[in-house]
C-alpha atoms as a PDB file:
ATOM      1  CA  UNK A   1       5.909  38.578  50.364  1.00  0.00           C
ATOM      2  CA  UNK A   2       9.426  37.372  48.940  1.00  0.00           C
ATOM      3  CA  UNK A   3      10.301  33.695  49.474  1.00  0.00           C
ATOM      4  CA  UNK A   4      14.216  32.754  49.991  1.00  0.00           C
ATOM      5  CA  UNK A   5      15.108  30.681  46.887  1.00  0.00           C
ATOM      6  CA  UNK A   6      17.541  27.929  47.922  1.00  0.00           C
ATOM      7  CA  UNK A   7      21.465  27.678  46.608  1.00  0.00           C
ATOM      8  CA  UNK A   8      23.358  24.887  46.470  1.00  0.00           C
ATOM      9  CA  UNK A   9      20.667  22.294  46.464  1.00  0.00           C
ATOM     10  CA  UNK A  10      23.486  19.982  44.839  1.00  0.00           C
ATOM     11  CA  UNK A  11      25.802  19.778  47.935  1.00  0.00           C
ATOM     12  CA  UNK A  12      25.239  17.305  50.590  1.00  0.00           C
ATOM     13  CA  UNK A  13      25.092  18.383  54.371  1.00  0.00           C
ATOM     14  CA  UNK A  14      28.153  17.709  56.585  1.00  0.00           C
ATOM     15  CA  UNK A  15      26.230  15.670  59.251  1.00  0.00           C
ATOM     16  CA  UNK A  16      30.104  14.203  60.636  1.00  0.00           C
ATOM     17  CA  UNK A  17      32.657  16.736  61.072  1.00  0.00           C
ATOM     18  CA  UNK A  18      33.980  17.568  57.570  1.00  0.00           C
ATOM     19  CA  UNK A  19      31.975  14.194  56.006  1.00  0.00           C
ATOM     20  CA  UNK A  20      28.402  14.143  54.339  1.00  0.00           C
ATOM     21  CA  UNK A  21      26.586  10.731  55.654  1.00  0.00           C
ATOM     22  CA  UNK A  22      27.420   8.734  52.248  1.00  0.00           C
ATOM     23  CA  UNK A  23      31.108   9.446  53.125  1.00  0.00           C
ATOM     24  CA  UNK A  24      30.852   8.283  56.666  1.00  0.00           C
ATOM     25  CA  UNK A  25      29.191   5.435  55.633  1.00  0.00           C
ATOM     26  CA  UNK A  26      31.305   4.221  52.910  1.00  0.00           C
ATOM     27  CA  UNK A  27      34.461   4.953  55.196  1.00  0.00           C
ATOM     28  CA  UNK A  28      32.723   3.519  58.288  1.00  0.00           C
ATOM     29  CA  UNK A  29      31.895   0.263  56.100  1.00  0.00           C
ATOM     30  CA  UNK A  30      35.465  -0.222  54.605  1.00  0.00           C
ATOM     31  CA  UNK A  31      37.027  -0.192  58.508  1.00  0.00           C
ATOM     32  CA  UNK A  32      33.923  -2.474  59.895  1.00  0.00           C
ATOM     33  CA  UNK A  33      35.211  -5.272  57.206  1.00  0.00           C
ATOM     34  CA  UNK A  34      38.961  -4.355  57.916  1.00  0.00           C
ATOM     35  CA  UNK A  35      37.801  -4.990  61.633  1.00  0.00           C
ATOM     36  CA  UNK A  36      36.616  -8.094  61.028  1.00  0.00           C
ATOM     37  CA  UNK A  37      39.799  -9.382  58.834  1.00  0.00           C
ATOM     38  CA  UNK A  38      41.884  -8.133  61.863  1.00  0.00           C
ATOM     39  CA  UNK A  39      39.827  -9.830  64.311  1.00  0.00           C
ATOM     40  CA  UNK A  40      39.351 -13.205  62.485  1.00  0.00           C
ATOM     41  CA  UNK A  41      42.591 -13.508  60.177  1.00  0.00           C
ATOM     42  CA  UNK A  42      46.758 -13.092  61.251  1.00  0.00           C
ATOM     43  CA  UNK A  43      47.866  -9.693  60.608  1.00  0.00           C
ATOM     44  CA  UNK A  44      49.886 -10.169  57.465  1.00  0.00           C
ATOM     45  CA  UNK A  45      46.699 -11.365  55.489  1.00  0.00           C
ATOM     46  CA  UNK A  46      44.964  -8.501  57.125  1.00  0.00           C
ATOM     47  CA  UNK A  47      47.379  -6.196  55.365  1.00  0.00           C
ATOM     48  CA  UNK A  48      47.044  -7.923  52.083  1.00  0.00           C
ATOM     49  CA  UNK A  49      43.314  -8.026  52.387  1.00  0.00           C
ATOM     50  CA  UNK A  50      42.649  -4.988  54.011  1.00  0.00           C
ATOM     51  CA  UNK A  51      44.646  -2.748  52.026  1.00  0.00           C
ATOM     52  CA  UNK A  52      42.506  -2.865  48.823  1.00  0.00           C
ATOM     53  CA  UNK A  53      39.227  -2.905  50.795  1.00  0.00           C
ATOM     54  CA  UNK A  54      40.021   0.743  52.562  1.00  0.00           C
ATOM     55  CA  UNK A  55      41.455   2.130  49.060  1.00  0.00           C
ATOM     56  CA  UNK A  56      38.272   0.912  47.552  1.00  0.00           C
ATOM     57  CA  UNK A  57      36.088   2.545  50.549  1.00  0.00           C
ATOM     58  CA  UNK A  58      38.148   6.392  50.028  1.00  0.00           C
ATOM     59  CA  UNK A  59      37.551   5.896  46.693  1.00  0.00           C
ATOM     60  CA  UNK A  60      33.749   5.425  46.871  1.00  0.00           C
ATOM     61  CA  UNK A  61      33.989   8.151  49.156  1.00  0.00           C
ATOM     62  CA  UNK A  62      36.444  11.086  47.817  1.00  0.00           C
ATOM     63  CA  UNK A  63      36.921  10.330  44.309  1.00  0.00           C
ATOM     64  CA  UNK A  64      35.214  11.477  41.269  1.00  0.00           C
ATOM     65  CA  UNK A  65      35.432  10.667  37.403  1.00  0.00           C
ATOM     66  CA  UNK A  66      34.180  13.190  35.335  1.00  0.00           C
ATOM     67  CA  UNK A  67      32.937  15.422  38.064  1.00  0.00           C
ATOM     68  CA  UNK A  68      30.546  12.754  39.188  1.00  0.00           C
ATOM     69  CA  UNK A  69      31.057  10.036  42.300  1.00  0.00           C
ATOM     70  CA  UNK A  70      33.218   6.763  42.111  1.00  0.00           C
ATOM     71  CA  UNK A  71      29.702   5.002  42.813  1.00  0.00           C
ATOM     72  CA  UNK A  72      28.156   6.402  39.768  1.00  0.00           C
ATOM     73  CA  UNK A  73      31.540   5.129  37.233  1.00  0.00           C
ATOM     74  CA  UNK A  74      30.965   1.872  38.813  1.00  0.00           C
ATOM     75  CA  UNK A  75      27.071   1.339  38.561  1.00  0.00           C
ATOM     76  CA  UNK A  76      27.621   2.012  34.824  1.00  0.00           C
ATOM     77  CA  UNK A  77      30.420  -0.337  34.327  1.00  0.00           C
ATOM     78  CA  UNK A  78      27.834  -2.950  35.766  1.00  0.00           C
ATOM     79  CA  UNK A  79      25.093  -2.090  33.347  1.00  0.00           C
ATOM     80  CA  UNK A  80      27.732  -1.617  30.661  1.00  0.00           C
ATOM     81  CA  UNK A  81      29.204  -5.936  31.109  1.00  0.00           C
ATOM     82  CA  UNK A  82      25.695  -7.342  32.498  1.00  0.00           C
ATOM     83  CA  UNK A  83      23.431  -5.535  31.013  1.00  0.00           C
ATOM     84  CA  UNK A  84      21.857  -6.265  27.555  1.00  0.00           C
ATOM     85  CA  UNK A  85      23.709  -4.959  24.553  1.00  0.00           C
ATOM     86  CA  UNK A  86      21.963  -2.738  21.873  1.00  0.00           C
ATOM     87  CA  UNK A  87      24.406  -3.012  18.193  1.00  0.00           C
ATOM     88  CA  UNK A  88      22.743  -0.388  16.138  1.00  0.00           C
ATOM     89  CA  UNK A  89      24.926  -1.067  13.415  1.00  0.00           C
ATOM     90  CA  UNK A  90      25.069  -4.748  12.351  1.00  0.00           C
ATOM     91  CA  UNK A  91      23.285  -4.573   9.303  1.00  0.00           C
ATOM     92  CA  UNK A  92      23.115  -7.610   7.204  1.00  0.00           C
ATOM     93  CA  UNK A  93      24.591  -7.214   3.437  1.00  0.00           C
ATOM     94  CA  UNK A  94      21.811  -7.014   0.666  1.00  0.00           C
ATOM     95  CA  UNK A  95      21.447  -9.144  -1.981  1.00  0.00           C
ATOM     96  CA  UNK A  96      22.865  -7.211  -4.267  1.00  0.00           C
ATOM     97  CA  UNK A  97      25.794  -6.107  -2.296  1.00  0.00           C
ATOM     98  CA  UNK A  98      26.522 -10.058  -2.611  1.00  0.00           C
ATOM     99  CA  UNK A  99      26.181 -10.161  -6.049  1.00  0.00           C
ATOM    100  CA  UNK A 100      28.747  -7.395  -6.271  1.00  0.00           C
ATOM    101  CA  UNK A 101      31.232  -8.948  -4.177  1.00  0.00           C
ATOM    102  CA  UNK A 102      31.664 -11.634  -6.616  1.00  0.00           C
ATOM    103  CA  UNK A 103      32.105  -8.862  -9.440  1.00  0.00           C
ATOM    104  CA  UNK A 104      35.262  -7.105 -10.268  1.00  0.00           C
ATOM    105  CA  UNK A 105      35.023  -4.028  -8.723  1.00  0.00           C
ATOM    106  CA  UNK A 106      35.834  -0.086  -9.892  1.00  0.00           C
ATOM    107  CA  UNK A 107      36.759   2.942  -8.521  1.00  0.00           C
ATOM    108  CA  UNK A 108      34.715   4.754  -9.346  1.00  0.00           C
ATOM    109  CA  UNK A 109      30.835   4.490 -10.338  1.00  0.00           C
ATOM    110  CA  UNK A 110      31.696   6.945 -13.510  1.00  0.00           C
ATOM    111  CA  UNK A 111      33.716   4.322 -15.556  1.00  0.00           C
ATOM    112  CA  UNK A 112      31.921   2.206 -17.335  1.00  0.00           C
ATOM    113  CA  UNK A 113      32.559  -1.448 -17.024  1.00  0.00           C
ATOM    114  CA  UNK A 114      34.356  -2.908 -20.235  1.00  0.00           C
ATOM    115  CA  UNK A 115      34.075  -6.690 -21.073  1.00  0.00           C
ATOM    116  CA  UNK A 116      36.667  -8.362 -23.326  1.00  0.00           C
ATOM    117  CA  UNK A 117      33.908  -8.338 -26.190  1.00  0.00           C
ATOM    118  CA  UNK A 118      32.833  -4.642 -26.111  1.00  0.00           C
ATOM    119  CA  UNK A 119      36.676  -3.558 -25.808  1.00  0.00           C
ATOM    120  CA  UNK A 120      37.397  -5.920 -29.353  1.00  0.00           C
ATOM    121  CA  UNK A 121      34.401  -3.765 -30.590  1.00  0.00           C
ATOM    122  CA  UNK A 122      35.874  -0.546 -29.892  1.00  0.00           C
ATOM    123  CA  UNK A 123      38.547  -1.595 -31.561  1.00  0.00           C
ATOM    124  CA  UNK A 124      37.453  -2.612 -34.884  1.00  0.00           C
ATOM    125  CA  UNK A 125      34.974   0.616 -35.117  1.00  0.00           C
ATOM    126  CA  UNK A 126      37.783   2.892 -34.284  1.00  0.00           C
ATOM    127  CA  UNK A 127      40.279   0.773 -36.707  1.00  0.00           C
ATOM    128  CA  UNK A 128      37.085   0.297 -39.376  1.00  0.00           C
ATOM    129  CA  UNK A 129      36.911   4.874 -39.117  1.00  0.00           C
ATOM    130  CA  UNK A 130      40.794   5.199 -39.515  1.00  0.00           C
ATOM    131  CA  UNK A 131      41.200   2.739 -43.040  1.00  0.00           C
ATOM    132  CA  UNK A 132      38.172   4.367 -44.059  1.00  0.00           C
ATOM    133  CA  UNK A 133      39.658   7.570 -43.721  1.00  0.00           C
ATOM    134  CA  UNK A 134      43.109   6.378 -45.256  1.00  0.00           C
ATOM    135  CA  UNK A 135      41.043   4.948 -48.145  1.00  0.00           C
ATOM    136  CA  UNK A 136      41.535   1.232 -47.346  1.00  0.00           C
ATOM    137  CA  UNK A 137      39.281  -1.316 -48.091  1.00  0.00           C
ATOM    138  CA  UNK A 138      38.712  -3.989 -45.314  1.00  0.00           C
ATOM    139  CA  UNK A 139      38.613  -7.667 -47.493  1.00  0.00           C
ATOM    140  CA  UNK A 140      38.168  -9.596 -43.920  1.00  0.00           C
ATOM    141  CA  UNK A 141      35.262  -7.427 -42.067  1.00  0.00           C
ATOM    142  CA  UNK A 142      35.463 -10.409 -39.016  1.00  0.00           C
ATOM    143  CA  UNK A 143      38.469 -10.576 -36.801  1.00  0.00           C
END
């Protein structure tokens, strides 16, 4: 016995006319509060008021960011500014990384790091080799 598989289990029935029951209801619910502004409020507020509440309404009932419904974009905007915040990458600096702050920094971790003192040294081995090898005698060995 073969069993009918069901396609398209993603689209909605139209239940009114050429709208699915979410549409109707969204459109239905836009005009009920437009009624109401026409009923209670002059007609030029009406227009002012009205206006945004029946974009808002087609909007939650046609339009679709990223291939997914107006209601969807705007649930996650809620949970996005009320909800709680997770920051993955606010890591506190280490000890050391304050220590090194207050250090002169190098470019690159290769090069060593030459104080004053160890650059004189240099200096006076390399000048010490070079009268040695000219045959000079050093009379003053400090500098």
């Amino acid at each position: 016995m073969q069993y009918q598989v069901p396609q398209f289990i993603e689209l909605e029935d139209k239940i009114f006319g050429p709208l699915t029951l979410k549409q109707f209801i969204y459109i239905a619910g836009a005009g009920g509060v437009c009624l109401v502004f026409f009923t209670l409020l002059p007609l030029y507020i009406t227009l002012i008021l009205g206006t945004p509440v029946m974009l808002f309404g087609l909007a939650l009932a046609f339009y679709e960011v990223n291939g997914r419904p107006f209601i969807v974009a705007i649930e996650h905007g809620f949970s996005y500014f009320f909800g709680a915040k997770l920051y993955l990458w606010k890591q506190q600096p280490s000890s050391q990384e304050k220590v090194s702050t207050t250090a002169v920094k190098t470019t690159s971790p290769l090069v060593p790091k030459l104080s004053e003192s160890k650059l004189r040294d240099l200096s006076w081995s390399l000048n010490i080799k070079d009268r040695a090898r000219m045959g000079v005698e050093d009379t003053n060995p400090e500098l």
